[in-house]
Every structure is written in C-alpha cells, then in structure tokens.
C-alpha atoms as a PDB file:
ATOM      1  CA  UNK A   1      30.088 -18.115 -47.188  1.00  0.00           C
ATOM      2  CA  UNK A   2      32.358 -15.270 -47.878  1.00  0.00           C
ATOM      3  CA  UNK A   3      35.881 -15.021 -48.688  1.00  0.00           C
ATOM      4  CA  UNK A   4      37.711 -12.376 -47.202  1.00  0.00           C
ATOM      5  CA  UNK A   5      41.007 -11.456 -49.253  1.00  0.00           C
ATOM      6  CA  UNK A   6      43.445  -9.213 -48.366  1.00  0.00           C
ATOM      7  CA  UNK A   7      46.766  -8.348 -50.201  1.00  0.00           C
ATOM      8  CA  UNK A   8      49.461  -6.346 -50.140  1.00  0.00           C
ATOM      9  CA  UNK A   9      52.910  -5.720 -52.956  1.00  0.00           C
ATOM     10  CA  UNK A  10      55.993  -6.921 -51.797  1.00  0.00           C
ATOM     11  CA  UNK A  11      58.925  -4.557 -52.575  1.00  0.00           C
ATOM     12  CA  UNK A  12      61.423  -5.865 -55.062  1.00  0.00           C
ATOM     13  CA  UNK A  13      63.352  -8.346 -53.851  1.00  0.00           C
ATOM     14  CA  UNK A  14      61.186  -8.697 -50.756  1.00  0.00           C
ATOM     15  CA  UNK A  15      58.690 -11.356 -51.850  1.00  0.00           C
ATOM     16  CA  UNK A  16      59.946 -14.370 -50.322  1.00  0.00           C
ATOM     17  CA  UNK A  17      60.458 -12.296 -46.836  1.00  0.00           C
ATOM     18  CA  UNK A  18      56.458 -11.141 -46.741  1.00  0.00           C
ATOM     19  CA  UNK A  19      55.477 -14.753 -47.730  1.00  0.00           C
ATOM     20  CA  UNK A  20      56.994 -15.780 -44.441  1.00  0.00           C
ATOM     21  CA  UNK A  21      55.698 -12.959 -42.356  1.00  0.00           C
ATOM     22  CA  UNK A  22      52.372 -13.660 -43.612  1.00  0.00           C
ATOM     23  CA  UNK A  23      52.563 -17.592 -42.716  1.00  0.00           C
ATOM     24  CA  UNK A  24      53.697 -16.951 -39.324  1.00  0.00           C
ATOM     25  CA  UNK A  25      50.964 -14.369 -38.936  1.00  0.00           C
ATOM     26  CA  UNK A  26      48.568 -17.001 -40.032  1.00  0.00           C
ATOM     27  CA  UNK A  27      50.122 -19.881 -37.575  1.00  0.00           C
ATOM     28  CA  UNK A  28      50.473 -17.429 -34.935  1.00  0.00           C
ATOM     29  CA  UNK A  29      48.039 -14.161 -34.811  1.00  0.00           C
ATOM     30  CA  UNK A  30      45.255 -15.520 -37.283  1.00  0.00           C
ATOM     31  CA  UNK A  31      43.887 -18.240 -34.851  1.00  0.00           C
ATOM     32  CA  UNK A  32      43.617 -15.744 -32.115  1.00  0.00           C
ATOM     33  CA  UNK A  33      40.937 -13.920 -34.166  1.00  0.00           C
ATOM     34  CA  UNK A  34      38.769 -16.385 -34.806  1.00  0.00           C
ATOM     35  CA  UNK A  35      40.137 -16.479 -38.861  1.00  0.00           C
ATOM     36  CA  UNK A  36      40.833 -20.347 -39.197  1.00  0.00           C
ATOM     37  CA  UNK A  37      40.567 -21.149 -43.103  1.00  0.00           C
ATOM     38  CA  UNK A  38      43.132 -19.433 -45.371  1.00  0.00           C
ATOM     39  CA  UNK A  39      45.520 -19.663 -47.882  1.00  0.00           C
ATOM     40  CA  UNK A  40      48.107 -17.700 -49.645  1.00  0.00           C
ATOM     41  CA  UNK A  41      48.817 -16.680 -52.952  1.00  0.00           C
ATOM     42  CA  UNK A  42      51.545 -14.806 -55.033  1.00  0.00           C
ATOM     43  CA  UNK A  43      50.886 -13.425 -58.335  1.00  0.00           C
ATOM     44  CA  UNK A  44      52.173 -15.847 -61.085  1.00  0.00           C
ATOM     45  CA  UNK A  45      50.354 -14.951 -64.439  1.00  0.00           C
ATOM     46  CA  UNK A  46      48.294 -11.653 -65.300  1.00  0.00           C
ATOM     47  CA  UNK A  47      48.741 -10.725 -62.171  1.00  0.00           C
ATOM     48  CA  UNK A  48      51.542  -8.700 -60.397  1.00  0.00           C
ATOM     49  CA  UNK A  49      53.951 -10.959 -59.303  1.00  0.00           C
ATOM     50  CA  UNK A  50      54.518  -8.370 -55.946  1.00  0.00           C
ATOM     51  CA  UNK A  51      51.414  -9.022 -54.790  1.00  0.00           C
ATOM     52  CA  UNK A  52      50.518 -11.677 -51.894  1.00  0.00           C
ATOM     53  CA  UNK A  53      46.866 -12.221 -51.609  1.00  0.00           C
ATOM     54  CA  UNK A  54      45.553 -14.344 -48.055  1.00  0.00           C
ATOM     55  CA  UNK A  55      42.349 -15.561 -48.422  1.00  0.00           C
ATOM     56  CA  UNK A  56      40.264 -16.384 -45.555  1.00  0.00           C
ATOM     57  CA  UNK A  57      36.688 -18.208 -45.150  1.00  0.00           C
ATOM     58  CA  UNK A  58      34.486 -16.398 -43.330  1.00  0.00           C
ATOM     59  CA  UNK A  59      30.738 -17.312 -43.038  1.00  0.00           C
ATOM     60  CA  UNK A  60      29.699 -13.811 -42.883  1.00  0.00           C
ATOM     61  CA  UNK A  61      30.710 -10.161 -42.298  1.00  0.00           C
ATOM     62  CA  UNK A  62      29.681 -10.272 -38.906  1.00  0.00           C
ATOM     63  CA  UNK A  63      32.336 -13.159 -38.432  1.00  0.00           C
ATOM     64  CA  UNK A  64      34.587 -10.920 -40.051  1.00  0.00           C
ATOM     65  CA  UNK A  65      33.723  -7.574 -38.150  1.00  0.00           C
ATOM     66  CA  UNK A  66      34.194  -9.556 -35.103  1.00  0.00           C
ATOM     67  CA  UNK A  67      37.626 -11.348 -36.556  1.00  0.00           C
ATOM     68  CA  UNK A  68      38.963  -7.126 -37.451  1.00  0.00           C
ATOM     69  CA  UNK A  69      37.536  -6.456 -33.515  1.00  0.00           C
ATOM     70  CA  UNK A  70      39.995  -9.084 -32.114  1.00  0.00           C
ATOM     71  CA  UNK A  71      43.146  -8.184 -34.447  1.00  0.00           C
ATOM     72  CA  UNK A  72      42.922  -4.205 -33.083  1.00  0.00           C
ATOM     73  CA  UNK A  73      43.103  -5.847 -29.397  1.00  0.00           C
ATOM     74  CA  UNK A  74      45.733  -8.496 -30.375  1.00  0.00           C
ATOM     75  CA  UNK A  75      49.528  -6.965 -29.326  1.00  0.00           C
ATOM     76  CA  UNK A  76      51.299  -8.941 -31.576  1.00  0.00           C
ATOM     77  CA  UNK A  77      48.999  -7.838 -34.749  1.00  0.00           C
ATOM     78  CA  UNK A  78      50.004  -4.566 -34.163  1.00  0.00           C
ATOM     79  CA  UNK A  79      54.343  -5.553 -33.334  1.00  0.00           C
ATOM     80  CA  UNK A  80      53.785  -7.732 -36.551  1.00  0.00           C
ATOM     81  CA  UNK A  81      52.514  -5.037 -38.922  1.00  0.00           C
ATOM     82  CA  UNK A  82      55.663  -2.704 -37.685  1.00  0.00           C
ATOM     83  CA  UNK A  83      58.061  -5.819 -38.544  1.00  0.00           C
ATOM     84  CA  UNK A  84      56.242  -5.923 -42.125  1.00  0.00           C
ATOM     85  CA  UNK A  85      56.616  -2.318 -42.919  1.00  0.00           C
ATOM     86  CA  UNK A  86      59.648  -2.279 -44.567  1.00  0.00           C
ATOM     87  CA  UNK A  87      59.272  -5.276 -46.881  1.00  0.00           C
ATOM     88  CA  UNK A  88      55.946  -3.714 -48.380  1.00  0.00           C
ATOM     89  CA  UNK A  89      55.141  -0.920 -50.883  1.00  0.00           C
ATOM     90  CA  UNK A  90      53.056   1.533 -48.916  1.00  0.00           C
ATOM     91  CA  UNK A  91      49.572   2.014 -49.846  1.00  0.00           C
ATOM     92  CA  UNK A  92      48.964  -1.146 -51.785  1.00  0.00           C
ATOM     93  CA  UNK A  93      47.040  -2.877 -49.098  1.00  0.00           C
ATOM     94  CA  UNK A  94      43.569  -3.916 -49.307  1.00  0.00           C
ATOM     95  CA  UNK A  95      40.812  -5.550 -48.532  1.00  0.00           C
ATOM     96  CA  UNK A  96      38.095  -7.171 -51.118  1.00  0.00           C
ATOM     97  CA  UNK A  97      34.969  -9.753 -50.333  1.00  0.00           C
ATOM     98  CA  UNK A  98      33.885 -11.829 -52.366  1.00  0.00           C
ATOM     99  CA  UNK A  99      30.398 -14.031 -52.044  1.00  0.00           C
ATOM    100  CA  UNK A 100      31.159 -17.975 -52.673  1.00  0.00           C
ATOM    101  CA  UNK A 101      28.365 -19.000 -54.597  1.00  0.00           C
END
C-alpha cells in the first residue's frame, strides 16, 4: 500500500477557504477517479501552518497513474483548480509517495 500525498500553501488568510475547496473536491471530484481513502491535514506544529496536505490510499502506482488519467479527463478537476487559484501560493504544490510498511 502506498500513500499518495499531495499539498499545497494556503495564502494568508486563505486557509480555512482551501480546506473547504479541498473537502468538496474530495466529496465531489475524488470518487470519480477511483481515489476513495483520504484525509486532510493542516500544518499545526513544525510544520507550516499554510500548508494542507490530502492523503490518499492507493494500493499501487498503477492505481494512482490510472487515478491522475481520470482527473485530466474529469471537467470539473480542471473548473475546480481555476476556482483554487487564487487562495494558493503558486508553486508550492506537490506531490510525495510514501510506502506503508
């Protein structure tokens, strides 16, 4: 099993409005990709507390190459990300994989 994290700085003052983005994108865009098992975090201690990380369980990178494949064809991915633009600082997201052992 892999876990699939992605995350992304909020811009100050902006947290609380990418939180929400990225729960509706997990209610509403994230099932339609196959990605089924998340959960969000915010940075709290040692960490930046702009950043929102989304975790997702993935069993392995060719569920999450075909999971990416999906989001590109997915209209509202790509309507979502636009609506997101403005609440993030540009360049700070990322992806990072991590091997549950």
């Amino acid at each position: 099993m892999l876990i699939a994290r992605w995350q992304i700085d909020a811009r100050f003052g902006h947290k609380q409005e990418v939180i929400e983005r990225l729960q509706a994108w997990a209610r509403e865009i994230a099932p339609q990709a196959g990605l089924v098992t998340g959960r969000l975090l915010t940075g709290s201690i040692g960490a930046l507390e702009a950043t929102v990380v989304h975790d997702w369980e993935v069993s392995d990178l060719g569920e999450l190459d075909r999971a990416w494949a999906r989001l590109a064809s997915i209209p509202a991915h790509a309507q979502w990300g636009k609506e997101l633009e403005p609440f993030v600082v540009s360049g700070t997201a990322r992806w990072e994989i991590y091997r549950v052992v």
